[in-house]
C-alpha atoms as a PDB file:
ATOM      1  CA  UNK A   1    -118.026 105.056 214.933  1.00  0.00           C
ATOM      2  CA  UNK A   2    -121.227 103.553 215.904  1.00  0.00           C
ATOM      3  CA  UNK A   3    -124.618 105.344 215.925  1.00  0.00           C
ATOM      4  CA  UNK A   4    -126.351 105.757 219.000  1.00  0.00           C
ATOM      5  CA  UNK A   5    -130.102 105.519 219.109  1.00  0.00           C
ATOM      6  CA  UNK A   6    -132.110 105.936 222.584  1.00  0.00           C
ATOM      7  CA  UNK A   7    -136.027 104.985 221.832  1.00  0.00           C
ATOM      8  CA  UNK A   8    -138.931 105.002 224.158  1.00  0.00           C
ATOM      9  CA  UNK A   9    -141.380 107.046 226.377  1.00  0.00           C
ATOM     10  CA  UNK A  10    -141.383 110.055 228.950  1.00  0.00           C
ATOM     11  CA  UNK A  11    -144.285 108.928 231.030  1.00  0.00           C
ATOM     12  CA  UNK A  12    -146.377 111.485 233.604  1.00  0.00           C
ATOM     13  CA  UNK A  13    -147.615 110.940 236.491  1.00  0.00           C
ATOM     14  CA  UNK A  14    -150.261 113.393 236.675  1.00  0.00           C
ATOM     15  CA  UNK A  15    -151.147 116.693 235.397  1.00  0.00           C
ATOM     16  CA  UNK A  16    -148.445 118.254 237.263  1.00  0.00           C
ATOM     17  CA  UNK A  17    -145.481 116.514 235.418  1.00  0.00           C
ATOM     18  CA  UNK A  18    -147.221 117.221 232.098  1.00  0.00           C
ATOM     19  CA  UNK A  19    -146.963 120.681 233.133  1.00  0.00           C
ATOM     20  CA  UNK A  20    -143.292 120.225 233.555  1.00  0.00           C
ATOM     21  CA  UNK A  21    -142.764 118.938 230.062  1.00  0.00           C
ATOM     22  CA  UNK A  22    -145.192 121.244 228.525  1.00  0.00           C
ATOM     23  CA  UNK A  23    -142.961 124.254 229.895  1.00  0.00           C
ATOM     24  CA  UNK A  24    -139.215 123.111 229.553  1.00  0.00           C
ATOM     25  CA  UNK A  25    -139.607 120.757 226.122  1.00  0.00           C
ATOM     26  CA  UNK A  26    -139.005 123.163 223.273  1.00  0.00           C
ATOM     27  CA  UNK A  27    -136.059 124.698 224.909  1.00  0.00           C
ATOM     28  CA  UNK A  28    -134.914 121.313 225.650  1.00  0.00           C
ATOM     29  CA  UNK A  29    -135.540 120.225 222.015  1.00  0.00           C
ATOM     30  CA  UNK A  30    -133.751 122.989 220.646  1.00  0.00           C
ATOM     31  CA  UNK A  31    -130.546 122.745 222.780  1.00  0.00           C
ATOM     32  CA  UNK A  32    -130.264 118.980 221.935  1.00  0.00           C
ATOM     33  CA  UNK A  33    -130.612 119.576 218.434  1.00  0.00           C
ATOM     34  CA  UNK A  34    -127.589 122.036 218.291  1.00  0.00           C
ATOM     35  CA  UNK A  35    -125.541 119.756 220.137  1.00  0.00           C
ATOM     36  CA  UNK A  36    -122.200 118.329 218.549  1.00  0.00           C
ATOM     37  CA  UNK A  37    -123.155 114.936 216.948  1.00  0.00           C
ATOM     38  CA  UNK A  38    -127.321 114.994 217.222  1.00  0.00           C
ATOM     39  CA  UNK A  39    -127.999 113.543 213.772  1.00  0.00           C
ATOM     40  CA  UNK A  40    -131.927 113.350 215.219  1.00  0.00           C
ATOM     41  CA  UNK A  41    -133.836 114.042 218.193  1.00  0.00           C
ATOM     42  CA  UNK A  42    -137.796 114.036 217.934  1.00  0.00           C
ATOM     43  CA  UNK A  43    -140.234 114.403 221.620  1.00  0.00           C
ATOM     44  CA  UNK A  44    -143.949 113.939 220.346  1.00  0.00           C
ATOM     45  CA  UNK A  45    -146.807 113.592 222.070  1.00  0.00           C
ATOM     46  CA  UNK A  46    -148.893 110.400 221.860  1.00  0.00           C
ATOM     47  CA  UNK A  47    -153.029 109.518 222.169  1.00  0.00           C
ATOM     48  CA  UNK A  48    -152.420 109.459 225.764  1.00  0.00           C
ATOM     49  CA  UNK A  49    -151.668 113.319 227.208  1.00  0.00           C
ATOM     50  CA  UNK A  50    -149.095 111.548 229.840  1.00  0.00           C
ATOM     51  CA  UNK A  51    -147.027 109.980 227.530  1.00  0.00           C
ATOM     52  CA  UNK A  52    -144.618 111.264 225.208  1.00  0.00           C
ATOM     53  CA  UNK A  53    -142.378 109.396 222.816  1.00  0.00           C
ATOM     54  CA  UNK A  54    -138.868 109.811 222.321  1.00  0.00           C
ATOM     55  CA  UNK A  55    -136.409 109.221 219.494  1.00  0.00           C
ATOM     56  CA  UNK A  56    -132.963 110.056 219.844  1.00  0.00           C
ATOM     57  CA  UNK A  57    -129.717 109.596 217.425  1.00  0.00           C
ATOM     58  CA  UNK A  58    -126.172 110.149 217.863  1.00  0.00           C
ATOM     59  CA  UNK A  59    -122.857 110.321 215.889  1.00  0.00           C
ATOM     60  CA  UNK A  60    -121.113 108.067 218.719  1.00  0.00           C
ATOM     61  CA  UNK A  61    -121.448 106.774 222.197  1.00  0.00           C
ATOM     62  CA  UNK A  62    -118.991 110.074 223.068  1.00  0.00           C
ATOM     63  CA  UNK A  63    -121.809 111.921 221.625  1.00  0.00           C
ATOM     64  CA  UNK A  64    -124.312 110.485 223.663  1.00  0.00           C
ATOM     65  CA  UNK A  65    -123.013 110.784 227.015  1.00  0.00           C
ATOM     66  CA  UNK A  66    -121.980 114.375 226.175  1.00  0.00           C
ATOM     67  CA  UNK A  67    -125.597 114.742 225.362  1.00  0.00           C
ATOM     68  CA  UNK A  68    -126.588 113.071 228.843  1.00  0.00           C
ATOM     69  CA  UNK A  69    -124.046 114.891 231.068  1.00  0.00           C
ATOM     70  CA  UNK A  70    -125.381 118.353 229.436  1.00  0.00           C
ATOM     71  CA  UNK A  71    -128.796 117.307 230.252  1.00  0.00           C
ATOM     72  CA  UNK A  72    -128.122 116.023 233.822  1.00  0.00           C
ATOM     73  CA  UNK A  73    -126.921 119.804 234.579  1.00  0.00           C
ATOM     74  CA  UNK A  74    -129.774 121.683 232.466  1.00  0.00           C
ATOM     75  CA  UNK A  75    -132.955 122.825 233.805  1.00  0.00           C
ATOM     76  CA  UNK A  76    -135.060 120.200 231.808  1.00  0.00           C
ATOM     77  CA  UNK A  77    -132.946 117.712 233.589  1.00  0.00           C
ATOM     78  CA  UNK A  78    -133.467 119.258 236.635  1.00  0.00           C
ATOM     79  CA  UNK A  79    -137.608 120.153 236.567  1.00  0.00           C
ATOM     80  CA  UNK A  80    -137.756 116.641 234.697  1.00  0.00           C
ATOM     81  CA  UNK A  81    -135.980 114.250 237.106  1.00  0.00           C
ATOM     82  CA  UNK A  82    -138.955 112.239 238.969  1.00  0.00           C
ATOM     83  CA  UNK A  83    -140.435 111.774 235.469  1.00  0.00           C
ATOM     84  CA  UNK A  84    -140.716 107.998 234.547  1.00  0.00           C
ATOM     85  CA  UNK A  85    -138.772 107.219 231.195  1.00  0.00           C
ATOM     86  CA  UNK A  86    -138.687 103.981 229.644  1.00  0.00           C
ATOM     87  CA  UNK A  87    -136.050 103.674 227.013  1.00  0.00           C
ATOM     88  CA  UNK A  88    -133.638 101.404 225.276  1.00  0.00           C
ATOM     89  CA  UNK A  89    -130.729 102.398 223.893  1.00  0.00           C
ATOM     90  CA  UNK A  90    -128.753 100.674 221.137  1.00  0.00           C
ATOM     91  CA  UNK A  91    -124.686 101.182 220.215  1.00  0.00           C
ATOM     92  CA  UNK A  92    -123.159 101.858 223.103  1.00  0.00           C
END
């Protein structure tokens, strides 16, 4: 098996998409963390209110896109999906 990290930044818009995150985040936080092969997953705000940055670890790359599919379906994913992201992800 081969860990999965995803690393980068959630990046708003305006003060309307930080308004977004600021409501659905813990709940999405805490969700993620109870999923089935999260080893880590960490959302914290930077200097710059917009931008948040994101650290994400997985068992496997089975894992991971169980991980994305629940979140493509889930109200974060939903309320969340015009936010910019820039991320890498490594092991798949």
């Amino acid at each position: 098996m081969t860990l999965v990290h995803l690393s980068g930044q959630l990046v708003c818009r305006d003060a309307d998409e930080v308004a977004v995150v600021v409501l659905h985040l813990a709940r999405h936080v805490a969700l993620t963390r109870a999923e089935a092969g999260c080893i880590s997953f960490h959302v914290t705000a930077t200097d710059d209110p917009t931008v948040w940055q994101v650290d994400e670890r997985f068992s496997d790359e089975a894992a991971f896109r169980a991980h994305q599919d629940r979140v493509a379906r889930s109200e974060w994913g939903r309320a969340s999906a015009g936010i910019e992201r820039r991320y890498s992800v490594t092991g798949l």
